[in-house]
C-alpha atoms as a PDB file:
ATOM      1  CA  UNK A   1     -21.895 -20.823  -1.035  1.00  0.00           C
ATOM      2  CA  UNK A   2     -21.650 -18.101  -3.870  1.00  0.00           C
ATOM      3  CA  UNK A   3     -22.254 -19.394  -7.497  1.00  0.00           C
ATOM      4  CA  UNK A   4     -19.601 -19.068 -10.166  1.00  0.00           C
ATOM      5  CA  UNK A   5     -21.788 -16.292 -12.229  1.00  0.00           C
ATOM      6  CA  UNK A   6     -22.396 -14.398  -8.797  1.00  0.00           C
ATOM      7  CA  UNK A   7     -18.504 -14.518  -8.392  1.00  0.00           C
ATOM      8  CA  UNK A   8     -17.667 -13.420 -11.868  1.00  0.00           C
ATOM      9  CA  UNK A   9     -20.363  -9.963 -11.632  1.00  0.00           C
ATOM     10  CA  UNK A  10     -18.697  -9.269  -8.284  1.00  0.00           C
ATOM     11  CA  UNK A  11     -15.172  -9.450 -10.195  1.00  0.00           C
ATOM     12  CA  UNK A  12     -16.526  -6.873 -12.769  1.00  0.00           C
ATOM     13  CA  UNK A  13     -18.072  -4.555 -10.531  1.00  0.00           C
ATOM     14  CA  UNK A  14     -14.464  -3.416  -8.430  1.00  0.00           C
ATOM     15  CA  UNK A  15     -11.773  -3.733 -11.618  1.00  0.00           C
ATOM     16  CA  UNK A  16      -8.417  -3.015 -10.276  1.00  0.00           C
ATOM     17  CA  UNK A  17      -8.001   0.818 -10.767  1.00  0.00           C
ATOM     18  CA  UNK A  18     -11.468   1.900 -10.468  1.00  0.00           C
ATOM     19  CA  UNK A  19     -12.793   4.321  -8.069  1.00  0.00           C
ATOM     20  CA  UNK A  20     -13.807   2.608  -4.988  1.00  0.00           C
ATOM     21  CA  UNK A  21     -12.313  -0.390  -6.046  1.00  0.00           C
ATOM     22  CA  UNK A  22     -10.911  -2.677  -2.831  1.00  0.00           C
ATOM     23  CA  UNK A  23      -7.471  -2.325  -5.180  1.00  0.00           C
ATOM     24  CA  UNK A  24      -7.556   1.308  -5.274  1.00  0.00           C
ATOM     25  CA  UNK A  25      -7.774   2.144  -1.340  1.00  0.00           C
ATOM     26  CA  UNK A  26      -4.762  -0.425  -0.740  1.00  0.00           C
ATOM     27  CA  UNK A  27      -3.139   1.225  -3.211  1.00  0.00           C
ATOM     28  CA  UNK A  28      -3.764   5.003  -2.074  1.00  0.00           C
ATOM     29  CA  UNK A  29      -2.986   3.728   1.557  1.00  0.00           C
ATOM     30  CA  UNK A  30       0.576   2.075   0.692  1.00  0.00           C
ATOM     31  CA  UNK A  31       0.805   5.568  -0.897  1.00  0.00           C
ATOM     32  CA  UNK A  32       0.400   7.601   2.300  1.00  0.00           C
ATOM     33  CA  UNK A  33       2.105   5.287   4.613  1.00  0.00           C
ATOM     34  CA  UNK A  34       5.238   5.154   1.822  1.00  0.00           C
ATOM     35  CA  UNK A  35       5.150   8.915   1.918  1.00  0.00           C
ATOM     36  CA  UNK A  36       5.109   9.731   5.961  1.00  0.00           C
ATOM     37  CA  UNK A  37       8.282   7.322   5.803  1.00  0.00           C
ATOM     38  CA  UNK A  38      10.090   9.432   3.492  1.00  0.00           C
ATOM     39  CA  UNK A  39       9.537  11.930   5.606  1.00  0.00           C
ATOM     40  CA  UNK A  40      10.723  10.661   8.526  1.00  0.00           C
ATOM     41  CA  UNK A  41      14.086  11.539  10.022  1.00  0.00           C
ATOM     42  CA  UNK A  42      16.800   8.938  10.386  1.00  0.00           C
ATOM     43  CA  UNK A  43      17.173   8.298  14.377  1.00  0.00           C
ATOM     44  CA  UNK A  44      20.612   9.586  15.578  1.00  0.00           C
ATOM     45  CA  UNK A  45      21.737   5.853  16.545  1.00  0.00           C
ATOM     46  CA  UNK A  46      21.606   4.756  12.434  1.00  0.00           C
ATOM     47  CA  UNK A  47      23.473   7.493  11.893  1.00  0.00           C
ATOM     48  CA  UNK A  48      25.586   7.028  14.212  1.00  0.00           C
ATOM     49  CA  UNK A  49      25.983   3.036  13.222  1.00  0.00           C
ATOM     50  CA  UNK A  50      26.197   4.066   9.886  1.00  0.00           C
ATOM     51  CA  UNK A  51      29.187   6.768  10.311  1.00  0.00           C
ATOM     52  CA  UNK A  52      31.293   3.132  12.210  1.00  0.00           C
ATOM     53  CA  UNK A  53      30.830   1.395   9.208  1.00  0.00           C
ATOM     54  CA  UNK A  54      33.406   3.486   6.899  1.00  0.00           C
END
């Protein structure tokens, strides 16, 4: 069982933000994944659906 002081130096050591903070990798991975979908094409059967709808 961790104490309540052991918790609260393990808060301060990875603030959201910082460099090699837990935060910072999910961030700079939602990043990456975010951006290869942007680049992605749009398959030919959405565009397809999507040109029925008008």
């Amino acid at each position: 069982m961790v104490s309540n002081a052991k918790r609260k130096v393990e808060r301060k050591a990875s603030k959201p933000g910082e460099a090699g903070a837990p935060d910072s990798n999910v961030g700079q991975a939602l990043r990456s994944v975010y951006d290869e979908a942007i680049d992605e094409a749009i398959p030919p059967e959405m565009l397809d659906l999507l040109g029925k709808l008008k």
